[in-house]
PDB file of N, CA and C in Angstrom:
ATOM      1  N   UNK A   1      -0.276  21.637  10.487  1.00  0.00           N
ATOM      2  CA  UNK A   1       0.717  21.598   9.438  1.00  0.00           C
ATOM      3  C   UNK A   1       1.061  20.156   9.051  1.00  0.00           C
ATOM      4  N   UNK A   2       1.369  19.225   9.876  1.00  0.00           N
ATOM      5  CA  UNK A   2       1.069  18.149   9.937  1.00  0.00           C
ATOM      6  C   UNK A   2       0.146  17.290   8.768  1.00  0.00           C
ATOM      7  N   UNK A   3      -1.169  17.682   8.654  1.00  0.00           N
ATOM      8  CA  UNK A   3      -1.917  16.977   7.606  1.00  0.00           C
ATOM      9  C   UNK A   3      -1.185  17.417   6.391  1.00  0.00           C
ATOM     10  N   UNK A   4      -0.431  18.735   6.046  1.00  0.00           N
ATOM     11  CA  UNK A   4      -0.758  19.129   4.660  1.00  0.00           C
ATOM     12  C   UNK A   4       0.720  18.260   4.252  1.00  0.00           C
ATOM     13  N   UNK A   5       1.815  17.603   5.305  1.00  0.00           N
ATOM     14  CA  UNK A   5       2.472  17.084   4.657  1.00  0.00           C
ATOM     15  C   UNK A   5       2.275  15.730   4.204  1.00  0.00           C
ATOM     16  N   UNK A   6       1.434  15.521   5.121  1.00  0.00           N
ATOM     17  CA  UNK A   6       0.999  14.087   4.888  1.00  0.00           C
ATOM     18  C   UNK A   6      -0.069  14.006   3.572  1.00  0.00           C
ATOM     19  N   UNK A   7      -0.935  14.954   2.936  1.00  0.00           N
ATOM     20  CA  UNK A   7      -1.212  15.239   2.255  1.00  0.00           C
ATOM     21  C   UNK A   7      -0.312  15.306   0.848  1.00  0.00           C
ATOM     22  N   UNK A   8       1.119  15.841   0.599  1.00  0.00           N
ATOM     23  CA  UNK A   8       1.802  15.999  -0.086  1.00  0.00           C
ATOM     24  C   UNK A   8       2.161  15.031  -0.216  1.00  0.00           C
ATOM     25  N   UNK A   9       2.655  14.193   0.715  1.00  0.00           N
ATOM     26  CA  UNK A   9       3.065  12.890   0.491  1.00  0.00           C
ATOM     27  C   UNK A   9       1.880  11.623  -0.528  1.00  0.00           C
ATOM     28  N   UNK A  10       0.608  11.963  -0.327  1.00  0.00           N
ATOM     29  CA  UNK A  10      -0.437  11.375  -0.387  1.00  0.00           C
ATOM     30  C   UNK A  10      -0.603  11.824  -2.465  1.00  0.00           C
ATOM     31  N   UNK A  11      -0.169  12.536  -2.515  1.00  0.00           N
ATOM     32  CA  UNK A  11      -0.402  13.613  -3.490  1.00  0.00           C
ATOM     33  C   UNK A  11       1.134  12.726  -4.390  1.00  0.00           C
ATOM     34  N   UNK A  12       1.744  12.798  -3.973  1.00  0.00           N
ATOM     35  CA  UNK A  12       2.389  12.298  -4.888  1.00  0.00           C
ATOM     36  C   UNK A  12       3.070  10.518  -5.087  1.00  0.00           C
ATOM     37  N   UNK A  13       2.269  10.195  -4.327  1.00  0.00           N
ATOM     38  CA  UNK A  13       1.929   8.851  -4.195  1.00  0.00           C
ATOM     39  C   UNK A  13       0.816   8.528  -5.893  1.00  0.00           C
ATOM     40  N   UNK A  14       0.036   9.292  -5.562  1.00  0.00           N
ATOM     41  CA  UNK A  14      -1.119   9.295  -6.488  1.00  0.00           C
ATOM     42  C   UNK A  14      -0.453   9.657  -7.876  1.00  0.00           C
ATOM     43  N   UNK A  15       0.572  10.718  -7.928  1.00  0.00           N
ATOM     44  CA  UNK A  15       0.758  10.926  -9.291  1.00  0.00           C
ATOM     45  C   UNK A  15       1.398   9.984 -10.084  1.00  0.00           C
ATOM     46  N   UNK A  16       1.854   8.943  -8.969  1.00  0.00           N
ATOM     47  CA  UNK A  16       3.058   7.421  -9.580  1.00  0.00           C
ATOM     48  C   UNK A  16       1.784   6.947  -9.884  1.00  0.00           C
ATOM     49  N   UNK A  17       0.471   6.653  -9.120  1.00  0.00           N
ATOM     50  CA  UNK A  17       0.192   5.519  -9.187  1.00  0.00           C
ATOM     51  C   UNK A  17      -1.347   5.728  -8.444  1.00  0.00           C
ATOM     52  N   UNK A  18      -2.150   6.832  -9.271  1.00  0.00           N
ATOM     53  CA  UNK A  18      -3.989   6.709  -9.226  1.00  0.00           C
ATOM     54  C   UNK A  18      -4.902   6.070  -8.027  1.00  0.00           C
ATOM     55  N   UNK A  19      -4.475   4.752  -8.245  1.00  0.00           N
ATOM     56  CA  UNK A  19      -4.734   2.982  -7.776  1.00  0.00           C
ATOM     57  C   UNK A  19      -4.415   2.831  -6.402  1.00  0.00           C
ATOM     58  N   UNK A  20      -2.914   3.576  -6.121  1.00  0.00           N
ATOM     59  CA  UNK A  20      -1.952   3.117  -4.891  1.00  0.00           C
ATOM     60  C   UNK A  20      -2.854   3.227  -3.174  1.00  0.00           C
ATOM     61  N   UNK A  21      -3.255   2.351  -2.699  1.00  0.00           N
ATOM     62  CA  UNK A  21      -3.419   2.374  -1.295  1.00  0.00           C
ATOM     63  C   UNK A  21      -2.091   3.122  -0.467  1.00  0.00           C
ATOM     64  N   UNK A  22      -2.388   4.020   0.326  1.00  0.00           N
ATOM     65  CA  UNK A  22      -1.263   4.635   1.072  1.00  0.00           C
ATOM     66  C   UNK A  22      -1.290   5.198   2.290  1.00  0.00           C
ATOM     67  N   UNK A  23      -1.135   4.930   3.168  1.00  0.00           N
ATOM     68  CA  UNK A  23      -1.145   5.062   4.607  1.00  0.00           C
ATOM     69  C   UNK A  23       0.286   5.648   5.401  1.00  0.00           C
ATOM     70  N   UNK A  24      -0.053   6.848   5.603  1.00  0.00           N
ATOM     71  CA  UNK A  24       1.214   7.960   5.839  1.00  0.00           C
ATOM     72  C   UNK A  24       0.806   8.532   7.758  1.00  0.00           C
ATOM     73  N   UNK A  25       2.014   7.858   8.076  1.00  0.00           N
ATOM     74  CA  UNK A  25       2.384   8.216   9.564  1.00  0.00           C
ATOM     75  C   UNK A  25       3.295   8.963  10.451  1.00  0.00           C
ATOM     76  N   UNK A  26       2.994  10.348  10.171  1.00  0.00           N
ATOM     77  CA  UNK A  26       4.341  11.249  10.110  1.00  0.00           C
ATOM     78  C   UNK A  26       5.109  11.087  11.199  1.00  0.00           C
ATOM     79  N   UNK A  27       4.240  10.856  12.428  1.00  0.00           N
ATOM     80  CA  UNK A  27       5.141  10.756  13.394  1.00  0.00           C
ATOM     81  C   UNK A  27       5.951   9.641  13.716  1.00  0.00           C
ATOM     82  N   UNK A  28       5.344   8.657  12.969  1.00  0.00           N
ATOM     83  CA  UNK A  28       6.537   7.781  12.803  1.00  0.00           C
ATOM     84  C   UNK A  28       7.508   7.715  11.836  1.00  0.00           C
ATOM     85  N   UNK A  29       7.524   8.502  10.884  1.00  0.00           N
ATOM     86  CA  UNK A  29       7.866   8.801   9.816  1.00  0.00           C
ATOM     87  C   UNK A  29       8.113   7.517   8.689  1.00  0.00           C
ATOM     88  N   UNK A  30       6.776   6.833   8.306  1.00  0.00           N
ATOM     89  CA  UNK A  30       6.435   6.217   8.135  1.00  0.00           C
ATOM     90  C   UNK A  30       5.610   6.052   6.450  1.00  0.00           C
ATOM     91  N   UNK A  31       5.149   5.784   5.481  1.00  0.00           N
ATOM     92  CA  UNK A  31       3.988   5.421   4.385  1.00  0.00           C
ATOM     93  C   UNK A  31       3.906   3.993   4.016  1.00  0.00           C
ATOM     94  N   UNK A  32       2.748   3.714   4.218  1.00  0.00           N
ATOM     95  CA  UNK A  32       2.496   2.144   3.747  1.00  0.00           C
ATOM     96  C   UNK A  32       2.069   2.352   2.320  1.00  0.00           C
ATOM     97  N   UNK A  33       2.166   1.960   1.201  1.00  0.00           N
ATOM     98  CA  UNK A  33       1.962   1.959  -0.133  1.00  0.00           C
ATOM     99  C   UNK A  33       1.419   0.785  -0.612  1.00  0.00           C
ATOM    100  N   UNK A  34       0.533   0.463  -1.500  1.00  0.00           N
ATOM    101  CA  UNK A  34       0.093  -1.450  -1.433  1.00  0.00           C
ATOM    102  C   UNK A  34      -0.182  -0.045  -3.222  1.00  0.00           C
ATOM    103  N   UNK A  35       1.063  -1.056  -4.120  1.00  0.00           N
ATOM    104  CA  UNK A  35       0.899  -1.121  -5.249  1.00  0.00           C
ATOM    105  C   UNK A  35       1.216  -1.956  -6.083  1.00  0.00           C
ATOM    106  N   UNK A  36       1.625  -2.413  -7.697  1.00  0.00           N
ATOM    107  CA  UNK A  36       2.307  -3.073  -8.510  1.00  0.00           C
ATOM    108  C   UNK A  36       3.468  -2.820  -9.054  1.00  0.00           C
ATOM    109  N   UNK A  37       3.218  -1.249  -8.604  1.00  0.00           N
ATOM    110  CA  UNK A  37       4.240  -0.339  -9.241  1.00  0.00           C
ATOM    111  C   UNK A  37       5.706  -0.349  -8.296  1.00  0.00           C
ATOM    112  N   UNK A  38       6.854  -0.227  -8.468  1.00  0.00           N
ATOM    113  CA  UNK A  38       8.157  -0.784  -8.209  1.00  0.00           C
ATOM    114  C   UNK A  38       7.873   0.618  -6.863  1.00  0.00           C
ATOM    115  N   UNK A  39       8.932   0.368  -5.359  1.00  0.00           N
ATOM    116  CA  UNK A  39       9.362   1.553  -4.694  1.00  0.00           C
ATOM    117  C   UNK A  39       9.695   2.257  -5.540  1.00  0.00           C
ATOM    118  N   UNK A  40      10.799   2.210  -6.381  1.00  0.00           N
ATOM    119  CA  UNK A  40      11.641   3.421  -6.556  1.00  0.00           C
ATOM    120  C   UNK A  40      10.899   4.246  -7.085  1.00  0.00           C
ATOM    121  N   UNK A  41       9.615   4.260  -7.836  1.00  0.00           N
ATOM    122  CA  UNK A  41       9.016   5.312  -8.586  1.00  0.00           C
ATOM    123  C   UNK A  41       8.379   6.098  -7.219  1.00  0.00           C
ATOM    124  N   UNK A  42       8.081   5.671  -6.648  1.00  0.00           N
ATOM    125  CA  UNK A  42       7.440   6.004  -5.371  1.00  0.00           C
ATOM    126  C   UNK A  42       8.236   7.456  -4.641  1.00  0.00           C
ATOM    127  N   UNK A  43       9.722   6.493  -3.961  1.00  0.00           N
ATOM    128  CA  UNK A  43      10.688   7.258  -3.254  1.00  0.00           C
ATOM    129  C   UNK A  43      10.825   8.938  -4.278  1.00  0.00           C
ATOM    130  N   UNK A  44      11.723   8.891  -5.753  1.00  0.00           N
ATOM    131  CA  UNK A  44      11.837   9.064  -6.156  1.00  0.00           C
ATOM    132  C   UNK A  44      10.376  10.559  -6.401  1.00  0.00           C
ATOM    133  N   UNK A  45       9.356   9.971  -6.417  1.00  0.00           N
ATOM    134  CA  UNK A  45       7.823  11.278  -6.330  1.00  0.00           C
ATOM    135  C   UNK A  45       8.111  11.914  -4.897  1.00  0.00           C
ATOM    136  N   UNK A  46       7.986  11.113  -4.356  1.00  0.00           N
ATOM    137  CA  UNK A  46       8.023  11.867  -2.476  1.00  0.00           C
ATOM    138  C   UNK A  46       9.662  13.054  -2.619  1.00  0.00           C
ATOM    139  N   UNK A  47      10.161  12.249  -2.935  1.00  0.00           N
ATOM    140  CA  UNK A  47      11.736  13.136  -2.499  1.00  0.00           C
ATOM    141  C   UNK A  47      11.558  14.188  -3.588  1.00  0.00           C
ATOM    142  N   UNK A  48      11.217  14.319  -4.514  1.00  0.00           N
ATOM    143  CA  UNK A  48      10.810  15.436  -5.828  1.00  0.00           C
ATOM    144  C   UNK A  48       9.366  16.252  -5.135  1.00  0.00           C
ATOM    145  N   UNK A  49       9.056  15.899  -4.414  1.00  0.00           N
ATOM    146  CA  UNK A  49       7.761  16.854  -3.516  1.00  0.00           C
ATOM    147  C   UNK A  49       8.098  17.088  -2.204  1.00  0.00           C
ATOM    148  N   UNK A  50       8.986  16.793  -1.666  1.00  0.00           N
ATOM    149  CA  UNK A  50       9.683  17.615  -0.837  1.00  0.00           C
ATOM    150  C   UNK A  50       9.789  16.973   0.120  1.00  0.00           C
TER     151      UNK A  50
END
């Protein structure tokens, strides 16, 4: 269950931002993001995907 959130997370990383490098560590509860694009569009996708 595990992957598919990290997946979701991954998923809407992509819909901000195609391009975005993202590295998601649930158990640390954790995402590394390497974009141009500002956090907040970011936070803002994740918390709207659950």
């Amino acid at each position: 269950m595990l992957w598919r959130c990290a997946s979701a997370v991954e998923k809407a990383v992509k819909s901000v931002d195609p391009h975005a490098k993202v590295t998601v560590d649930l158990l640390a509860k954790t995402a590394s993001i390497e974009s141009d694009i500002g956090l907040a569009a970011f936070v803002a996708a994740i918390e709207d995907a659950g």
